[in-house]
PDB file of N, CA and C in Angstrom:
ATOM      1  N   UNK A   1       0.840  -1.171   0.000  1.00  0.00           N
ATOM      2  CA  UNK A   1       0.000   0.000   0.000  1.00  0.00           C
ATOM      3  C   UNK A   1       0.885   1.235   0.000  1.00  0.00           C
ATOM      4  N   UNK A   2       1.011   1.890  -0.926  1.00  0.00           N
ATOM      5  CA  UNK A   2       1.478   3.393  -0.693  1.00  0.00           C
ATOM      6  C   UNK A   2       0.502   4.558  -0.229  1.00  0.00           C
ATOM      7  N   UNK A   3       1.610   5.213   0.669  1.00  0.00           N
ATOM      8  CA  UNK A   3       0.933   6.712   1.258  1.00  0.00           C
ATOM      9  C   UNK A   3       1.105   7.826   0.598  1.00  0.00           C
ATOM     10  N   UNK A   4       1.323   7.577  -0.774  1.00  0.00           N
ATOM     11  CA  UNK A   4       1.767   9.401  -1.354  1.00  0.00           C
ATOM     12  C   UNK A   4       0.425   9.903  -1.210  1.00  0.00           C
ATOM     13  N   UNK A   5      -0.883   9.126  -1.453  1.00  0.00           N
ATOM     14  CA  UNK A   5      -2.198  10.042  -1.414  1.00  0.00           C
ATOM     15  C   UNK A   5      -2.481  10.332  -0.166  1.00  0.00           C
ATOM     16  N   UNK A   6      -2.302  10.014   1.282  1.00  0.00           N
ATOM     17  CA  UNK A   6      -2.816  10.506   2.046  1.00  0.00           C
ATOM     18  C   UNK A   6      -1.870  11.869   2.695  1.00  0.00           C
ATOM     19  N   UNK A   7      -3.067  12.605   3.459  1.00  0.00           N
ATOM     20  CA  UNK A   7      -2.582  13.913   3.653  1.00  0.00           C
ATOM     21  C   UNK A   7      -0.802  13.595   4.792  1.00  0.00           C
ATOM     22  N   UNK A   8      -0.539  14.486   4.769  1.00  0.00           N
ATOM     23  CA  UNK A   8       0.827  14.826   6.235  1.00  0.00           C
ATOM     24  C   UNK A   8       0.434  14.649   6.550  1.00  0.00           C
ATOM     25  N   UNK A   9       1.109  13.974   8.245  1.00  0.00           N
ATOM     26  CA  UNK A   9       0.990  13.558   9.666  1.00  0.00           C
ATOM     27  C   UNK A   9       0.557  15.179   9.920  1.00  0.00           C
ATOM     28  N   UNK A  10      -0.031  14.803  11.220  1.00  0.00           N
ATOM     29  CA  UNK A  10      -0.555  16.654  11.634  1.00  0.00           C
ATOM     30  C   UNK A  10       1.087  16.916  12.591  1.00  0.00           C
ATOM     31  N   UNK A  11       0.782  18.590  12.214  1.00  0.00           N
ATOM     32  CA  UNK A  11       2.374  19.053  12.736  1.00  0.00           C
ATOM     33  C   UNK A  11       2.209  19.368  14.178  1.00  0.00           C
ATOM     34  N   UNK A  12       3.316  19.219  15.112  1.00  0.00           N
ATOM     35  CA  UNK A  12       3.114  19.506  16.394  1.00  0.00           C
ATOM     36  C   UNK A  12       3.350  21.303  15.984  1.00  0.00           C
ATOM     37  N   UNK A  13       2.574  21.805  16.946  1.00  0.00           N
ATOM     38  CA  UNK A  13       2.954  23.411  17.406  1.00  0.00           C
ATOM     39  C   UNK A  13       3.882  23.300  18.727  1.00  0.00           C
ATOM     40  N   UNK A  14       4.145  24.819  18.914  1.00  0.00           N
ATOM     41  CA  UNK A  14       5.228  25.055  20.422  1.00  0.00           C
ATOM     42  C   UNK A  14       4.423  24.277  21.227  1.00  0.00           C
ATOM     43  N   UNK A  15       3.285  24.568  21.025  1.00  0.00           N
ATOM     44  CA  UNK A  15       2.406  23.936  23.210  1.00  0.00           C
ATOM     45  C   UNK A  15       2.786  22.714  22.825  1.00  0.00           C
ATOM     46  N   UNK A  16       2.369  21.924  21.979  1.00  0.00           N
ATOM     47  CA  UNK A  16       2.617  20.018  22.225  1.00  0.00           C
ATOM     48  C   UNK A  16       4.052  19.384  22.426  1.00  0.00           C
ATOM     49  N   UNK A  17       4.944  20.836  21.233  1.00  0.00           N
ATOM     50  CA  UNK A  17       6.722  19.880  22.179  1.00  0.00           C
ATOM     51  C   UNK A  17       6.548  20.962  23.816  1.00  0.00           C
ATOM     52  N   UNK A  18       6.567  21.666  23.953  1.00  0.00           N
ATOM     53  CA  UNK A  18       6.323  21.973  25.344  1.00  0.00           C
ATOM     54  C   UNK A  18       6.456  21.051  26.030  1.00  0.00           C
ATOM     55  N   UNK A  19       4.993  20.284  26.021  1.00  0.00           N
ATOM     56  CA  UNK A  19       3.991  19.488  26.741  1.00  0.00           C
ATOM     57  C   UNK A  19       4.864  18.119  26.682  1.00  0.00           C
ATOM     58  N   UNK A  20       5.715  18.029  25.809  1.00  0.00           N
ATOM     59  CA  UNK A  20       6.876  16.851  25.578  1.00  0.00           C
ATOM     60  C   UNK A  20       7.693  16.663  27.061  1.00  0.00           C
ATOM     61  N   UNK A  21       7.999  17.962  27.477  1.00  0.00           N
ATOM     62  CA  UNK A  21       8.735  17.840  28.579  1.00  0.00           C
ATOM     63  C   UNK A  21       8.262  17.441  29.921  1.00  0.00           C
ATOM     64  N   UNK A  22       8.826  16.508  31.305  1.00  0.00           N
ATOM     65  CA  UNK A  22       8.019  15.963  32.093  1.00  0.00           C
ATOM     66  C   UNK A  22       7.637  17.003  32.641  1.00  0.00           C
ATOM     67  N   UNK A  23       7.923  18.125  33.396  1.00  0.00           N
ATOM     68  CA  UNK A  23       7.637  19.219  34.138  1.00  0.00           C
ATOM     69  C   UNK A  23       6.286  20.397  33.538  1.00  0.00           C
ATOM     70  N   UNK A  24       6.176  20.223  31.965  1.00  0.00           N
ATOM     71  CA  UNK A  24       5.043  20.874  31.488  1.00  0.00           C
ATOM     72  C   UNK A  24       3.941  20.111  31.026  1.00  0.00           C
ATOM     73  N   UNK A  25       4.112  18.377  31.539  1.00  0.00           N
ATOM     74  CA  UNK A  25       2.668  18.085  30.885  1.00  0.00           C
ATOM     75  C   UNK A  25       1.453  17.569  32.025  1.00  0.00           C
ATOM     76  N   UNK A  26       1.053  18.145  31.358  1.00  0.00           N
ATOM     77  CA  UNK A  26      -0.516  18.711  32.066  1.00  0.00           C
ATOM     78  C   UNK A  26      -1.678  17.746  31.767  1.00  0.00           C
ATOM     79  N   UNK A  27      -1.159  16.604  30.814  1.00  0.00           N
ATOM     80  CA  UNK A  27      -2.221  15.671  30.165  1.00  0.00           C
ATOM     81  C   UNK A  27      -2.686  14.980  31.073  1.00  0.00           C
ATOM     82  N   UNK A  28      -1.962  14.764  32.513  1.00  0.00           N
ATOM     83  CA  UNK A  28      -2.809  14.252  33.713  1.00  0.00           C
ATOM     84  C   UNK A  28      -3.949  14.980  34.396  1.00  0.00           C
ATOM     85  N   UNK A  29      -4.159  16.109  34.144  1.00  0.00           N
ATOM     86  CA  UNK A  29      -5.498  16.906  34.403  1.00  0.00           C
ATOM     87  C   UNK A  29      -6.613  16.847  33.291  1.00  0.00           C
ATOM     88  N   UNK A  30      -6.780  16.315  32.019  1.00  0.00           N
ATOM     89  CA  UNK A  30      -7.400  15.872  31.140  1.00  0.00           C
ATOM     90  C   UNK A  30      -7.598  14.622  30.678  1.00  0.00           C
ATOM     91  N   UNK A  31      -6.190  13.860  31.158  1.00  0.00           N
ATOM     92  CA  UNK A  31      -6.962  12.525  30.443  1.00  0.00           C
ATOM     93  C   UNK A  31      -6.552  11.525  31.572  1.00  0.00           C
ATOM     94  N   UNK A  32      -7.392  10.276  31.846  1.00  0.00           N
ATOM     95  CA  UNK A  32      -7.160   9.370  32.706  1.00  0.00           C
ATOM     96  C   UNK A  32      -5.445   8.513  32.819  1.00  0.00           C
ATOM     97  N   UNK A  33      -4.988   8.152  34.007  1.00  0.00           N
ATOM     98  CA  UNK A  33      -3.934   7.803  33.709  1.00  0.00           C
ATOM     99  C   UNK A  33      -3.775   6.694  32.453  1.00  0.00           C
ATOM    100  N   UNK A  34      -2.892   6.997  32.008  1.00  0.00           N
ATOM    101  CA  UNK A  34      -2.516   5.569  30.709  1.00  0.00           C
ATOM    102  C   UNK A  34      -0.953   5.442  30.601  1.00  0.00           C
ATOM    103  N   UNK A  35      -0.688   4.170  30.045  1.00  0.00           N
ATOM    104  CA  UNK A  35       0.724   3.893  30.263  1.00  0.00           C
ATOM    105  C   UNK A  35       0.922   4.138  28.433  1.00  0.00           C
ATOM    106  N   UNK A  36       2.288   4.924  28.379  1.00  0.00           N
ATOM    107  CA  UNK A  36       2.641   5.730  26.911  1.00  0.00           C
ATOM    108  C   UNK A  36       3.884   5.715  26.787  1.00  0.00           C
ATOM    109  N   UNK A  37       4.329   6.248  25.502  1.00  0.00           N
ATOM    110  CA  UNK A  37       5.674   6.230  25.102  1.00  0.00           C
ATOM    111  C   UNK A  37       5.471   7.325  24.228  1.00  0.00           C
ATOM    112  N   UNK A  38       6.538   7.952  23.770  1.00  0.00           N
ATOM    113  CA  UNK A  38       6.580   8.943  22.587  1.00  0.00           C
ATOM    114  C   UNK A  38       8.074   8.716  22.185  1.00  0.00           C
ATOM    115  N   UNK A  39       8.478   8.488  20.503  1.00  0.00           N
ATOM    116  CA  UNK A  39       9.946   8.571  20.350  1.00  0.00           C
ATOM    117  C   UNK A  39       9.969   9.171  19.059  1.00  0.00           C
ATOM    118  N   UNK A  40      11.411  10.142  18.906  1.00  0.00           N
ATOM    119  CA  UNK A  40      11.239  10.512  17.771  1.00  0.00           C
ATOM    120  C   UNK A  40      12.061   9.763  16.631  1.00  0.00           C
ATOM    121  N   UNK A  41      11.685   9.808  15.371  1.00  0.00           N
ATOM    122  CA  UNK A  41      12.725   8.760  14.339  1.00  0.00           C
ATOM    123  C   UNK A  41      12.654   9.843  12.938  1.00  0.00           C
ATOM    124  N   UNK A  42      13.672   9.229  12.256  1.00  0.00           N
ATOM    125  CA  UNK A  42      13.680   9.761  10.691  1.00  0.00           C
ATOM    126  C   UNK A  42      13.238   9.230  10.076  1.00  0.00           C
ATOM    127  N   UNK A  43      12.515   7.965  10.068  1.00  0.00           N
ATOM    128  CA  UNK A  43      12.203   7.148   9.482  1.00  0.00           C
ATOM    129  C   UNK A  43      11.153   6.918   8.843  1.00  0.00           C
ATOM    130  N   UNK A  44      10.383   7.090   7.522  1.00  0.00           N
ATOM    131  CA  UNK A  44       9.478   7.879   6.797  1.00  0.00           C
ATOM    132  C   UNK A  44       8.419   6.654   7.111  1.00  0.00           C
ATOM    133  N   UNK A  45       7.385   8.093   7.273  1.00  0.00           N
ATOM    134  CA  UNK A  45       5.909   7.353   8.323  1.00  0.00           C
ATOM    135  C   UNK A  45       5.492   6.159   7.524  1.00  0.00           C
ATOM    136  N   UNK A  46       5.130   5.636   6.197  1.00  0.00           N
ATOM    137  CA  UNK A  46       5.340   4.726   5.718  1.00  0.00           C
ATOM    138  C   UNK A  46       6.286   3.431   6.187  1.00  0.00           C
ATOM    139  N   UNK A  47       7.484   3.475   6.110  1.00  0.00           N
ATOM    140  CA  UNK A  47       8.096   2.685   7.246  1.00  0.00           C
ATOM    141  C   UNK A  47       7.308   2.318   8.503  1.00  0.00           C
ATOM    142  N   UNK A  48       6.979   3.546   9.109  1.00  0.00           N
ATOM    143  CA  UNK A  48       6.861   2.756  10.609  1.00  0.00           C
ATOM    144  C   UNK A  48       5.727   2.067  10.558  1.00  0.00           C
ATOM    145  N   UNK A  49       4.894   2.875  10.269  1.00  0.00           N
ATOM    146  CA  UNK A  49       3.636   2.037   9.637  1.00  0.00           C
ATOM    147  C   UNK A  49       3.739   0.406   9.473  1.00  0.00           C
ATOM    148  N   UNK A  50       4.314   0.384   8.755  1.00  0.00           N
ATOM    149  CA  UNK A  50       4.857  -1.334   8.342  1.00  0.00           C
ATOM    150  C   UNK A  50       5.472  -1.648   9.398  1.00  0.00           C
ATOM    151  N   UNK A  51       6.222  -1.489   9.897  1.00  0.00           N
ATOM    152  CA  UNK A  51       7.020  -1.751  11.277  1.00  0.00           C
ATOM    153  C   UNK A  51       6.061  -2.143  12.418  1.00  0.00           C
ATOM    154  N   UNK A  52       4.900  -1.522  12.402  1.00  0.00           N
ATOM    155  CA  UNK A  52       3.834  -1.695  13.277  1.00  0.00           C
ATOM    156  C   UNK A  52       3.022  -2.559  13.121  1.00  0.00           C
ATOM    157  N   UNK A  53       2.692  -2.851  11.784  1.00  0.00           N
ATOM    158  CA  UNK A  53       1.986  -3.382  11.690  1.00  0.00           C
ATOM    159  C   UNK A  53       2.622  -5.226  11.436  1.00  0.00           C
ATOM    160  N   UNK A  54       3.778  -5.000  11.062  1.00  0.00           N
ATOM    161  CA  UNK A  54       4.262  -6.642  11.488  1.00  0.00           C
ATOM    162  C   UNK A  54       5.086  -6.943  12.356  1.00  0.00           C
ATOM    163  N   UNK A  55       4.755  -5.784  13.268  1.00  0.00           N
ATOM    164  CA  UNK A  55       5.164  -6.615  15.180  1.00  0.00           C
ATOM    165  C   UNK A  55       3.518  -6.645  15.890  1.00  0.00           C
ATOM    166  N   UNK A  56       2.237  -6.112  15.043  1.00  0.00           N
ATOM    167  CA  UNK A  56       0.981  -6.538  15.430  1.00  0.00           C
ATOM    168  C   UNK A  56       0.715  -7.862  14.865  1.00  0.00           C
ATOM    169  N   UNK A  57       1.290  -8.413  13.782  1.00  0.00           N
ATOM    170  CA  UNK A  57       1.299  -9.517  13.289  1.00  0.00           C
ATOM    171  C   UNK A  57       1.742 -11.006  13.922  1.00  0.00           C
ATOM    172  N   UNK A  58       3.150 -10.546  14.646  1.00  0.00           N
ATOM    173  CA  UNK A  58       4.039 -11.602  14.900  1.00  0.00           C
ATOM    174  C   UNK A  58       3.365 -11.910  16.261  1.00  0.00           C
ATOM    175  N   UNK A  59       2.538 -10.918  17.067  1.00  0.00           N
ATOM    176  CA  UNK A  59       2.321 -11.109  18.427  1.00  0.00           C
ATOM    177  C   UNK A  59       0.392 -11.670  17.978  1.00  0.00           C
ATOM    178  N   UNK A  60      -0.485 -11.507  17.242  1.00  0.00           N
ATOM    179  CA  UNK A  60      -1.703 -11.867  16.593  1.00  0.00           C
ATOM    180  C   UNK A  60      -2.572 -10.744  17.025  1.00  0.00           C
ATOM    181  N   UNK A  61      -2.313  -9.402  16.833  1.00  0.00           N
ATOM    182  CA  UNK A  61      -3.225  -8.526  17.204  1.00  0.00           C
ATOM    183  C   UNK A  61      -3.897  -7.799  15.810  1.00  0.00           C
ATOM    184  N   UNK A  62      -4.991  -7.254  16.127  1.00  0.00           N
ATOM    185  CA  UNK A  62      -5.750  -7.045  14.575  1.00  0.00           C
ATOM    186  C   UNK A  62      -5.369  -4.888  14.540  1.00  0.00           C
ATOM    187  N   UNK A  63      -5.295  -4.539  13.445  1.00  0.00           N
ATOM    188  CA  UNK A  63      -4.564  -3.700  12.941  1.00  0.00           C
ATOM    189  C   UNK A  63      -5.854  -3.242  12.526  1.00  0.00           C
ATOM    190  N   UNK A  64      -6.337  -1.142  12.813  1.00  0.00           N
ATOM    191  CA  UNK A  64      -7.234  -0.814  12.330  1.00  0.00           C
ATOM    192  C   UNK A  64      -6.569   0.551  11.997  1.00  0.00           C
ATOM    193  N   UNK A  65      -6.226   1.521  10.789  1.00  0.00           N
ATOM    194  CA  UNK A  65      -5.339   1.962  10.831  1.00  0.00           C
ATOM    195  C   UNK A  65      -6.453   3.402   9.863  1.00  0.00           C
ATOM    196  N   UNK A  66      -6.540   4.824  10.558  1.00  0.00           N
ATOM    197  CA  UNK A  66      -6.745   5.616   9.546  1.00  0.00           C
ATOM    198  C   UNK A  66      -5.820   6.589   9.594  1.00  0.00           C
ATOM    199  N   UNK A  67      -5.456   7.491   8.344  1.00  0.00           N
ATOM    200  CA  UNK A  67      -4.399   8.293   8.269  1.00  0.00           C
ATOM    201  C   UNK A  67      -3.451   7.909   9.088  1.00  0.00           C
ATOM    202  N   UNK A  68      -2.977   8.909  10.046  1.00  0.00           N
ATOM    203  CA  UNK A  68      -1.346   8.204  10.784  1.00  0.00           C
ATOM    204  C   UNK A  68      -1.773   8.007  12.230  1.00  0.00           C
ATOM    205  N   UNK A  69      -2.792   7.318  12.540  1.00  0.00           N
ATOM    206  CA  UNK A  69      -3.178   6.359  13.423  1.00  0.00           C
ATOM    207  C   UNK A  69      -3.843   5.210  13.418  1.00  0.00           C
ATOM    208  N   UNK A  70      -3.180   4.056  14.611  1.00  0.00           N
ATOM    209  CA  UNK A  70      -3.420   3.369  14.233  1.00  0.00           C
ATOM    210  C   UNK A  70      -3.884   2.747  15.578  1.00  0.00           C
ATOM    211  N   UNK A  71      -5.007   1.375  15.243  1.00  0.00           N
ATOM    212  CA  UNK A  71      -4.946   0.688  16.408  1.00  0.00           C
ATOM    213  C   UNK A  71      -4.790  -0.650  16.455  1.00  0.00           C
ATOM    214  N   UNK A  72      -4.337  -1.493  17.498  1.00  0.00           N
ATOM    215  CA  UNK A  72      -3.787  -2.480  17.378  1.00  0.00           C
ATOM    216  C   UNK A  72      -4.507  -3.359  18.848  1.00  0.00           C
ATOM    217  N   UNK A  73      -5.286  -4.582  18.234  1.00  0.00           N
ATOM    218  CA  UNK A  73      -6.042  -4.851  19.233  1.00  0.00           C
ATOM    219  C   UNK A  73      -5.788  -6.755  19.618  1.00  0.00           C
ATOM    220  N   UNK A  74      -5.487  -7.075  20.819  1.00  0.00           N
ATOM    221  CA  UNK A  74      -5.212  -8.228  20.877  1.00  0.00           C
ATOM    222  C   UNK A  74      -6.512  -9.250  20.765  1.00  0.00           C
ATOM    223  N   UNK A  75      -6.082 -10.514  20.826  1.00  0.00           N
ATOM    224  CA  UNK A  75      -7.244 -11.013  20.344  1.00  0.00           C
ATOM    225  C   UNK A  75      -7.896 -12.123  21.499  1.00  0.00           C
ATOM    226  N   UNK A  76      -6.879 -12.311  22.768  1.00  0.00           N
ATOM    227  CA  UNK A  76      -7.271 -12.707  23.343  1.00  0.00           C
ATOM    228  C   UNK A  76      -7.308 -11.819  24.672  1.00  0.00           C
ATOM    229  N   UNK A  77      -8.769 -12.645  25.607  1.00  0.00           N
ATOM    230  CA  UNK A  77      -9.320 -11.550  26.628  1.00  0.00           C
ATOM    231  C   UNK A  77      -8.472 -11.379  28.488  1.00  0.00           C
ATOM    232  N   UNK A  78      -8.127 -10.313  28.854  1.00  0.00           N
ATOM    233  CA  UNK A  78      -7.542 -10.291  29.596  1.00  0.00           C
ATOM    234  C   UNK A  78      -8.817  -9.883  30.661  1.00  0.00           C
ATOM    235  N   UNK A  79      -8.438  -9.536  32.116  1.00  0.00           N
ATOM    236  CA  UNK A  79      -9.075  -9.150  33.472  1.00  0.00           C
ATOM    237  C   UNK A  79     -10.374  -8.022  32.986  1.00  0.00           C
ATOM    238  N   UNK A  80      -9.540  -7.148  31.919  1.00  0.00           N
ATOM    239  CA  UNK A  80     -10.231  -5.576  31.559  1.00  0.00           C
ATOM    240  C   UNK A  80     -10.448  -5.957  30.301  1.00  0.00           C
ATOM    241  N   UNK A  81     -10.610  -7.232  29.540  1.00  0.00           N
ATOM    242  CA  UNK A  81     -10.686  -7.116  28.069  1.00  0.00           C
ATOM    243  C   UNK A  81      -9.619  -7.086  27.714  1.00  0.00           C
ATOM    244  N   UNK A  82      -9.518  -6.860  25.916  1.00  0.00           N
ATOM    245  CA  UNK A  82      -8.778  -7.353  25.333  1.00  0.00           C
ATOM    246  C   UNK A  82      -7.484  -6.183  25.366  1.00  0.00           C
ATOM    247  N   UNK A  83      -6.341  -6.495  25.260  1.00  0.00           N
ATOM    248  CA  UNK A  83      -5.141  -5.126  25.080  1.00  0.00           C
ATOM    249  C   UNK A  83      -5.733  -4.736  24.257  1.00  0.00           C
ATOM    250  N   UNK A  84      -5.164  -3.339  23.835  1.00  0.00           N
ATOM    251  CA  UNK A  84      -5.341  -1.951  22.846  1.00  0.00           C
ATOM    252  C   UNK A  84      -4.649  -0.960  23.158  1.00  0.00           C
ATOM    253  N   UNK A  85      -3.311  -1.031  22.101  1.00  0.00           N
ATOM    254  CA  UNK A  85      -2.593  -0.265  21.891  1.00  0.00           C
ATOM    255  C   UNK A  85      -3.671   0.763  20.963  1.00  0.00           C
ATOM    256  N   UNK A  86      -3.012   1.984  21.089  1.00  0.00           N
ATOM    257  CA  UNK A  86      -2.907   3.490  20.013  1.00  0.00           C
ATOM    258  C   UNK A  86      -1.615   4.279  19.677  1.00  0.00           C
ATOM    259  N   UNK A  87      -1.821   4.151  18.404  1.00  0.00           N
ATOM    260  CA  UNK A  87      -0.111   4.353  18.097  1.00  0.00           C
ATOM    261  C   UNK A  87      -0.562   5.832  16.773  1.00  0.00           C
ATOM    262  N   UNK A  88      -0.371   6.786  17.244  1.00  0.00           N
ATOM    263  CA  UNK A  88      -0.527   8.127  16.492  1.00  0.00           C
ATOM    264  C   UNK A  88       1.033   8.867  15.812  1.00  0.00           C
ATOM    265  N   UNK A  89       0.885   8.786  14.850  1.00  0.00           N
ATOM    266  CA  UNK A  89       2.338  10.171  14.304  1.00  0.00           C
ATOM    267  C   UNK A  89       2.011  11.081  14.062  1.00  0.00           C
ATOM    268  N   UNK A  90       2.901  12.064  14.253  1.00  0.00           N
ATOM    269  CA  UNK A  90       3.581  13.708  13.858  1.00  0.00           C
ATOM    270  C   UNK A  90       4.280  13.863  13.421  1.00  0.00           C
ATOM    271  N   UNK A  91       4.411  15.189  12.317  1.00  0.00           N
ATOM    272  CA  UNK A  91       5.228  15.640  11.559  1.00  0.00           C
ATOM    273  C   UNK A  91       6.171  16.765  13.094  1.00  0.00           C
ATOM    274  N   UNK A  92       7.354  16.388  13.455  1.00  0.00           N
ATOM    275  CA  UNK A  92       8.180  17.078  13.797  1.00  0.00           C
ATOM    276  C   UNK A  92       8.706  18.455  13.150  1.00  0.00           C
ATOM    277  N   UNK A  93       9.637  17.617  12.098  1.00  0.00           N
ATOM    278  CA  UNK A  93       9.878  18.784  11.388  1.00  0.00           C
ATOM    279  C   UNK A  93      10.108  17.812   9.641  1.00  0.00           C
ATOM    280  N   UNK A  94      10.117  18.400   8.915  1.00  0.00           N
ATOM    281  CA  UNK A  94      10.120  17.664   7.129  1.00  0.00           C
ATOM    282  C   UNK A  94      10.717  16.309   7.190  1.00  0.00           C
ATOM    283  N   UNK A  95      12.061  15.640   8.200  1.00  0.00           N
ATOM    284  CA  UNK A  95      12.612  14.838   8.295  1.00  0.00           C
ATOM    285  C   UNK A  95      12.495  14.156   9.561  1.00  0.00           C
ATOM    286  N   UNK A  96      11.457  14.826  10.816  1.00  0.00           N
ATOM    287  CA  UNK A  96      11.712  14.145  11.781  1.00  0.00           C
ATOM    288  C   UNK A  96      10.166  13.672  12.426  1.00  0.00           C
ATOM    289  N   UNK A  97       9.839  12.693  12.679  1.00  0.00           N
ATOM    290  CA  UNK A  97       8.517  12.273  12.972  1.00  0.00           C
ATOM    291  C   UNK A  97       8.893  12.084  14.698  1.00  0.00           C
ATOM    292  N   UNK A  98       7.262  12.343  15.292  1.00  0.00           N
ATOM    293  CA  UNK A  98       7.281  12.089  16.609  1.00  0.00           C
ATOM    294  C   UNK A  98       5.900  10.552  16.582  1.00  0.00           C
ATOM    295  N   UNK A  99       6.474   9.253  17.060  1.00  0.00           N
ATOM    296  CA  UNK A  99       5.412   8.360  17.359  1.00  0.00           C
ATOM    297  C   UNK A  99       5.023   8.129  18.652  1.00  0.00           C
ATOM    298  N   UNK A 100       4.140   8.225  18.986  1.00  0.00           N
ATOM    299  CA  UNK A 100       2.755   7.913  20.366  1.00  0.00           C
ATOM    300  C   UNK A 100       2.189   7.029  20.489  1.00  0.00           C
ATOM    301  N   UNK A 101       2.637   6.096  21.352  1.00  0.00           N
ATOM    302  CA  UNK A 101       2.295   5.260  21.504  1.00  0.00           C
ATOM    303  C   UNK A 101       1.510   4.237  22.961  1.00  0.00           C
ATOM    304  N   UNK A 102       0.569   4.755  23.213  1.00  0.00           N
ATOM    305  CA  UNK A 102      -0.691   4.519  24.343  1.00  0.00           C
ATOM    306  C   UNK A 102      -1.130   3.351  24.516  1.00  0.00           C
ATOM    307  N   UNK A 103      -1.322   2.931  25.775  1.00  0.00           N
ATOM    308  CA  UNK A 103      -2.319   2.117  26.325  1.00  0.00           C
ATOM    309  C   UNK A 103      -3.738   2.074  25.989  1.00  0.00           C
ATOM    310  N   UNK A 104      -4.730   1.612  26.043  1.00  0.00           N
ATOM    311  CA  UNK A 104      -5.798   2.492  25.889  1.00  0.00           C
ATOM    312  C   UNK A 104      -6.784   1.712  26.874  1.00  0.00           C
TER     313      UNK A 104
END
């Protein structure tokens, strides 16, 4: 599948790298605790994409993916239901992507 037709990853502004740092984020007064990651790569969102989607493969989780998010859902049932990852990208800067990657 190629991505030349779909739009850019959405771009972070100042407040969201801000909000990057531990001392300015505030996302614990809005959203319930969740266990997350954020990393940045050069590695063109296409890539990771694929990258994601066949380490959702190798482990048997089902892949629901629009624009540059994605979700990744296990298939067997745990205490709370089934896992569910959320894995979102950003355009950093022309060469540098930020990936998010949530509990849900």
């Amino acid at each position: 599948m190629r991505f030349t037709s779909l739009p850019r990853p959405a771009s972070l502004n100042a407040f969201d790298i801000i909000s990057f740092s531990c001392g300015f984020d505030l996302s614990g007064l809005f959203e319930e605790g969740t266990d997350g990651a954020r990393f940045v790569s050069e590695v063109h969102v296409s890539n990771i994409i694929s990258k994601l989607e066949e380490i959702a493969k190798v482990v048997s989780f089902s892949v629901r993916k629009k624009d540059y998010r994605m979700s990744l859902e296990g298939s067997s049932e745990g205490v709370k239901g089934p896992l569910t990852i959320a894995a979102e990208i950003f355009e950093l800067t022309p060469s540098l992507r930020v990936v998010e990657v949530k509990k849900k």
